[in-house]
N, C-alpha and C. Protein backbone atom coordinates (compact mmCIF):
# COMPACT_ATOMS: atom_id res chain seq x y z
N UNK A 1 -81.14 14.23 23.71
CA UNK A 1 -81.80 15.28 22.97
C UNK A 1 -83.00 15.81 23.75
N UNK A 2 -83.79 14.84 24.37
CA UNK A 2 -84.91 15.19 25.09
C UNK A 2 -84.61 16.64 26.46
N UNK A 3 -83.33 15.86 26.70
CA UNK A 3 -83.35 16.80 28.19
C UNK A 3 -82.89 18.13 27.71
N UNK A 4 -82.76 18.40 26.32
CA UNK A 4 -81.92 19.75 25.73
C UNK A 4 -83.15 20.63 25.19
N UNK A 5 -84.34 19.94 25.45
CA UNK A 5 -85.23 20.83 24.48
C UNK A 5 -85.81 19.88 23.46
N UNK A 6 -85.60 19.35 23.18
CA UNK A 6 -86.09 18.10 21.90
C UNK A 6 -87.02 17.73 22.69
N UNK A 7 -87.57 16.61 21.46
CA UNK A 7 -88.64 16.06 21.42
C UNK A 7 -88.95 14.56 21.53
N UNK A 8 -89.26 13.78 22.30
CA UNK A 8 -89.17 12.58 22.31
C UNK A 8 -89.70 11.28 20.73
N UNK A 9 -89.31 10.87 20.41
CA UNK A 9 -89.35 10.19 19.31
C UNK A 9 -89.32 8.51 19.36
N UNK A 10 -89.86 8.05 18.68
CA UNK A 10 -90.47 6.30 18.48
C UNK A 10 -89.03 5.98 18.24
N UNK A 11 -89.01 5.14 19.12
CA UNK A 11 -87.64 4.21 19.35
C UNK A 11 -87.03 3.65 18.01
N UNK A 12 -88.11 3.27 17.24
CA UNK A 12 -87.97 2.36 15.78
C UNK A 12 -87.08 3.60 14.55
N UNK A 13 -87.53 5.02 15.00
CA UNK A 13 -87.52 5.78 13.99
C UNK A 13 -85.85 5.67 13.70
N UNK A 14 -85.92 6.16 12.08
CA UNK A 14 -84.50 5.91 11.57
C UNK A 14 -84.03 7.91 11.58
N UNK A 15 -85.05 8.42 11.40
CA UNK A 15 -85.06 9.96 11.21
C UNK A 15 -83.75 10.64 12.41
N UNK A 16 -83.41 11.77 12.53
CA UNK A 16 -82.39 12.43 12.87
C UNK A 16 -82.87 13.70 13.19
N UNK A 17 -83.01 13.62 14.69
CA UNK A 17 -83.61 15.01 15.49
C UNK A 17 -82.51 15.47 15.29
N UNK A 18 -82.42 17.07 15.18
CA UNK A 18 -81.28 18.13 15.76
C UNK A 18 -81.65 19.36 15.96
N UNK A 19 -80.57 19.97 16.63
CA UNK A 19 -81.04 21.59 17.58
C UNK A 19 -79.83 21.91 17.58
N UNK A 20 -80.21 23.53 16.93
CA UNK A 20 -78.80 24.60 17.13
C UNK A 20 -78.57 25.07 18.64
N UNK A 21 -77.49 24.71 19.27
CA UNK A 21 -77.80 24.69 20.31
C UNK A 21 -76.87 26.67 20.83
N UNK A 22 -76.29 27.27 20.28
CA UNK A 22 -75.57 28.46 19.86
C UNK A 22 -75.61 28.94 18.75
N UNK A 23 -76.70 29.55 18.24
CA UNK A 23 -76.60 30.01 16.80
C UNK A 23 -76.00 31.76 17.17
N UNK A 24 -75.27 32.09 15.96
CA UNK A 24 -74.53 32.56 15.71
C UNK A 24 -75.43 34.12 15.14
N UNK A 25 -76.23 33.88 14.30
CA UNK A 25 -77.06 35.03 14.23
C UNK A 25 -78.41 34.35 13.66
N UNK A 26 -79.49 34.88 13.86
CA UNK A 26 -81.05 34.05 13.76
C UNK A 26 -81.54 34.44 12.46
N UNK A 27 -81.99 36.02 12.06
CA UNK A 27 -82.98 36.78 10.93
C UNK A 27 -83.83 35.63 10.78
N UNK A 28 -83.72 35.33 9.55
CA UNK A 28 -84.78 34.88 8.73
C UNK A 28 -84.70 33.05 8.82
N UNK A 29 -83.58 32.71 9.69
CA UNK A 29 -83.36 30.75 9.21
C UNK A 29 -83.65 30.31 10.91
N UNK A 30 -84.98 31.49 11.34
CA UNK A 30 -85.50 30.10 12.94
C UNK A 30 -85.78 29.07 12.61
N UNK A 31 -86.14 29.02 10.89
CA UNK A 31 -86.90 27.27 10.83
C UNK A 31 -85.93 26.66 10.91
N UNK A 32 -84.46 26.61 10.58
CA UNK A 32 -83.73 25.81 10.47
C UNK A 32 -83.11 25.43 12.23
N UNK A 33 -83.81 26.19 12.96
CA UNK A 33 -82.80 26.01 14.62
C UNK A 33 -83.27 24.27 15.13
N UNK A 34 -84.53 23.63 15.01
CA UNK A 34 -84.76 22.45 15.03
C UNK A 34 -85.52 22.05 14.14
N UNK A 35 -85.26 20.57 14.35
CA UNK A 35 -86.33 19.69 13.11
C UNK A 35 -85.56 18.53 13.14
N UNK A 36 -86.27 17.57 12.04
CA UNK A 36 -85.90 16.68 11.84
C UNK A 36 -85.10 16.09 10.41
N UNK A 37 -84.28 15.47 10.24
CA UNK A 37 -83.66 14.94 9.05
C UNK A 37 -84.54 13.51 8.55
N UNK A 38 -85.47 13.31 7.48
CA UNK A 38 -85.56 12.07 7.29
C UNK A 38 -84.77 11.08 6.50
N UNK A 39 -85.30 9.84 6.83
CA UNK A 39 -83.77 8.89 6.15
C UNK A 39 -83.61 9.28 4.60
N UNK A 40 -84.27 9.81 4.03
CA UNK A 40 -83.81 9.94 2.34
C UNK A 40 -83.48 11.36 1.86
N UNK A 41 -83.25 12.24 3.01
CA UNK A 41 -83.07 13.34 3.45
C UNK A 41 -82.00 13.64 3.65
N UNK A 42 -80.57 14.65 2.71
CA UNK A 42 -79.46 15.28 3.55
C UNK A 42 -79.69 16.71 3.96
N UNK A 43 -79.25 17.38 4.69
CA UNK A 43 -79.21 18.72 5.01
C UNK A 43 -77.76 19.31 4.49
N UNK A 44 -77.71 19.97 3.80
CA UNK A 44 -76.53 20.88 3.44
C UNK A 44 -75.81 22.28 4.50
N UNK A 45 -74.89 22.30 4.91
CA UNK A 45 -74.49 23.46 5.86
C UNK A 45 -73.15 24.07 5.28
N UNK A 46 -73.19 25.26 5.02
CA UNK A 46 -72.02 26.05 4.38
C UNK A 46 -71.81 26.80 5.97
N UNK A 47 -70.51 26.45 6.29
CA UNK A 47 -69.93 27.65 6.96
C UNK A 47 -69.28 29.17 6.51
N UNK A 48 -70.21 30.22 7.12
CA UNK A 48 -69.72 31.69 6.93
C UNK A 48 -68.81 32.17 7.57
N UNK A 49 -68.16 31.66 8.75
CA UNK A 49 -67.48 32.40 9.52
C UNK A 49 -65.48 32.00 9.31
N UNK A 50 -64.52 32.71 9.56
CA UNK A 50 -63.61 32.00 8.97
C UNK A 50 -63.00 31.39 9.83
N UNK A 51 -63.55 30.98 10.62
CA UNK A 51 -62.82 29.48 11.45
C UNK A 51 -63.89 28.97 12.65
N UNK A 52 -63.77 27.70 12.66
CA UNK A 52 -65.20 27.18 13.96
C UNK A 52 -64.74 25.48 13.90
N UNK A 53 -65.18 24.98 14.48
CA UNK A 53 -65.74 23.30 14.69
C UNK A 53 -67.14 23.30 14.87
N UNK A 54 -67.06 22.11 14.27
CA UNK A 54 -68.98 21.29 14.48
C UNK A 54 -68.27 20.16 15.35
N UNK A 55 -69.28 20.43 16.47
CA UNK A 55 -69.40 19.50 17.95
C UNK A 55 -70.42 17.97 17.07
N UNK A 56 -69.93 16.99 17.67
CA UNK A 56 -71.26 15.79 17.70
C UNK A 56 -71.09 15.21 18.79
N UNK A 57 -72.58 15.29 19.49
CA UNK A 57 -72.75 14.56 20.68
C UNK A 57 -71.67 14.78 22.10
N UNK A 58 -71.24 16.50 22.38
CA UNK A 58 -71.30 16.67 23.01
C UNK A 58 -69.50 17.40 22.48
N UNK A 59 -68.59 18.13 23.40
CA UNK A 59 -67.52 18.50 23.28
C UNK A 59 -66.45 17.55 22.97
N UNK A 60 -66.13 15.98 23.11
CA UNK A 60 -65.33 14.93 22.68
C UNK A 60 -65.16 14.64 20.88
N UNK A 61 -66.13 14.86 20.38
CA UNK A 61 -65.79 14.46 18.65
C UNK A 61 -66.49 15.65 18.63
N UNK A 62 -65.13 16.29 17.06
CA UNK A 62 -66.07 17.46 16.49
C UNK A 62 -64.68 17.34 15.70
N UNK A 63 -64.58 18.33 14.53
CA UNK A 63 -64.12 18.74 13.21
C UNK A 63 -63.84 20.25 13.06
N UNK A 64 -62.64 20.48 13.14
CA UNK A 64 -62.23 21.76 12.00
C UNK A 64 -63.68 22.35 11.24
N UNK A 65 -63.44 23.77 11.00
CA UNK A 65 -64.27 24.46 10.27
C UNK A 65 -63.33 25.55 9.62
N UNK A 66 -63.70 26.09 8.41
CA UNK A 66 -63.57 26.90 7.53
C UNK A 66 -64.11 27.65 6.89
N UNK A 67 -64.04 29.51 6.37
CA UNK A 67 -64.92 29.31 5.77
C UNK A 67 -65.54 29.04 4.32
N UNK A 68 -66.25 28.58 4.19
CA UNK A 68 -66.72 27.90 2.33
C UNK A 68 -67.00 26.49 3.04
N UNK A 69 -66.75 26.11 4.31
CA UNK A 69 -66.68 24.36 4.46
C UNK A 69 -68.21 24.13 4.39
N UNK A 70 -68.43 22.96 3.73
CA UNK A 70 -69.80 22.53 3.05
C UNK A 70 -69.90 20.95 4.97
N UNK A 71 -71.03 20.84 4.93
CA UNK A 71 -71.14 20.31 6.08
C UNK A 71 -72.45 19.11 5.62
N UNK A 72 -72.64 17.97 5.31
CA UNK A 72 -73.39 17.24 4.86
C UNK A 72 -74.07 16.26 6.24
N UNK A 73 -74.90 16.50 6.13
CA UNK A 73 -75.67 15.65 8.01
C UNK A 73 -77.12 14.56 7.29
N UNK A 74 -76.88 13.72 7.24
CA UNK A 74 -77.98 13.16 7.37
C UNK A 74 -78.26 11.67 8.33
N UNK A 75 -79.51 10.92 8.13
CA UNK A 75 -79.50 9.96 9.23
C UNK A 75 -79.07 8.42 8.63
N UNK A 76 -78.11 9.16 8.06
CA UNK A 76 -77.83 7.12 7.40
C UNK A 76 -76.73 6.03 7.54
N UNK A 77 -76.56 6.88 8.98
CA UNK A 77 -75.43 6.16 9.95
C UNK A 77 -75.67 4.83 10.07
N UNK A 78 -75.28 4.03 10.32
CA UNK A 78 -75.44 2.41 11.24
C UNK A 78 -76.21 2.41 12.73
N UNK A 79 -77.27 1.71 12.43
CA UNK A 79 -78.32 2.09 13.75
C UNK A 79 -77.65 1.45 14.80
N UNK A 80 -77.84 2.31 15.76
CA UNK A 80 -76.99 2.35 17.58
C UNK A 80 -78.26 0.87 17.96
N UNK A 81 -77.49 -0.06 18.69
CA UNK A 81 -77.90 -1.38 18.98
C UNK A 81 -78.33 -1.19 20.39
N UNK A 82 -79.37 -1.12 20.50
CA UNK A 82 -80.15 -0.99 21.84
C UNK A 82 -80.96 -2.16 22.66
N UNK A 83 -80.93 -2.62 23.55
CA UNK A 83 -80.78 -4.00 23.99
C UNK A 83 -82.14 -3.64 25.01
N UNK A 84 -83.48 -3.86 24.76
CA UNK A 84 -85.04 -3.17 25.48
C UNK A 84 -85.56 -4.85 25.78
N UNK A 85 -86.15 -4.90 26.56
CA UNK A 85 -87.14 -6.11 26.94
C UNK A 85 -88.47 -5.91 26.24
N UNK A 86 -89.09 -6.75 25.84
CA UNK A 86 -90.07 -6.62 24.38
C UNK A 86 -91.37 -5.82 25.31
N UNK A 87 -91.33 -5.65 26.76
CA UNK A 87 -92.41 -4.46 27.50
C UNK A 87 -92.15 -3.13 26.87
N UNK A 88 -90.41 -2.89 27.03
CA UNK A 88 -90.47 -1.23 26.78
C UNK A 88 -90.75 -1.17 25.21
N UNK A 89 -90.29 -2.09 24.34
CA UNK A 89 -90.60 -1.98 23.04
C UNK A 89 -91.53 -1.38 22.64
N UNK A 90 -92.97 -2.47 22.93
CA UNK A 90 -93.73 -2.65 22.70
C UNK A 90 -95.05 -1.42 23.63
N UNK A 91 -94.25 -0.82 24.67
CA UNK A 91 -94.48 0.56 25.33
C UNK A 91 -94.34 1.42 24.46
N UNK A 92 -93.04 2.01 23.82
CA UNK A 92 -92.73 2.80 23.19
C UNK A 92 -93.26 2.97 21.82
N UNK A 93 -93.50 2.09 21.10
CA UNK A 93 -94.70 1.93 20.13
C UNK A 93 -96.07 2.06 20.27
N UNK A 94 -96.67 1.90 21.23
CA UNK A 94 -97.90 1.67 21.53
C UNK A 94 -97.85 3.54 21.86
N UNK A 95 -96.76 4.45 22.02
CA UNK A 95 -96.72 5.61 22.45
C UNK A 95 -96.62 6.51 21.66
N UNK A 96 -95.61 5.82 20.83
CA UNK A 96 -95.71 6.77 19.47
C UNK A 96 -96.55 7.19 18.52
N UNK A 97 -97.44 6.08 18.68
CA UNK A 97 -98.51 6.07 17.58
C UNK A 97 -99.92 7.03 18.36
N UNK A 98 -99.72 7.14 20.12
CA UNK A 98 -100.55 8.28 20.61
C UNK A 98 -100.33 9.21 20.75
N UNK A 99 -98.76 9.41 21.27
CA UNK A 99 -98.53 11.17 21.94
C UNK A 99 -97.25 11.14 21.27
N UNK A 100 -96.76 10.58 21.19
CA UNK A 100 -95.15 11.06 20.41
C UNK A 100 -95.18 11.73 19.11
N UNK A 101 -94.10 12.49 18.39
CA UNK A 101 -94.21 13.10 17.64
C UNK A 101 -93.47 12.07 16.36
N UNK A 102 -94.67 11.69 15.50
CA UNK A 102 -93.97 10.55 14.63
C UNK A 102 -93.83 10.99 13.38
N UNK A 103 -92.95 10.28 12.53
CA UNK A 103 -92.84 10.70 11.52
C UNK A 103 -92.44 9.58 10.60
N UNK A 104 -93.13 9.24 9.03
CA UNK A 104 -93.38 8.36 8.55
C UNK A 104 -91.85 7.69 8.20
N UNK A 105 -91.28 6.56 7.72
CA UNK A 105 -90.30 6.48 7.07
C UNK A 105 -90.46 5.38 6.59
């Protein structure tokens, strides 16, 4: 996410960065092009157009689209098991709480 434009985030966090990475037309929903999902948080997405896929994590997994298809995203997946030596941990915390962009959960 970082190297796309995102924002670096506390290792611990359960929250759910995302970025439109091709939006389709902008007007009035720039707030919605990034941000964050928090864990008690879903985002709702209606597709307008009459046919598309939603990509995740790159062109390999993605889904049919329709239009009326309702699109439900939030962060309450099963946390990805990350294997850090208690330096970077304890780095990455000590970072978040100065320059990273944190967010409570």
């Amino acid at each position: 996410m970082y190297s796309s434009g995102g924002l670096p985030m506390p290792i611990l966090s359960r929250n759910l960065q995302y970025m439109v990475r091709e939006p389709i037309l902008l007007h009035d929903h720039t707030q919605f092009m990034h941000g964050w999902i928090q864990i008690d948080e879903i985002m709702h997405v209606v597709w307008g157009c009459r046919q598309g896929f939603i990509y995740f994590d790159g062109s390999h997994v993605f889904l049919p689209l329709k239009c009326g298809s309702t699109v439900q995203i939030s962060s309450k997946a099963p946390p990805l098991k990350v294997y850090l030596d208690s330096s970077r941990l304890e780095n990455n915390i000590k970072l978040s709480n100065d320059r990273m962009v944190t967010r409570h959960i």
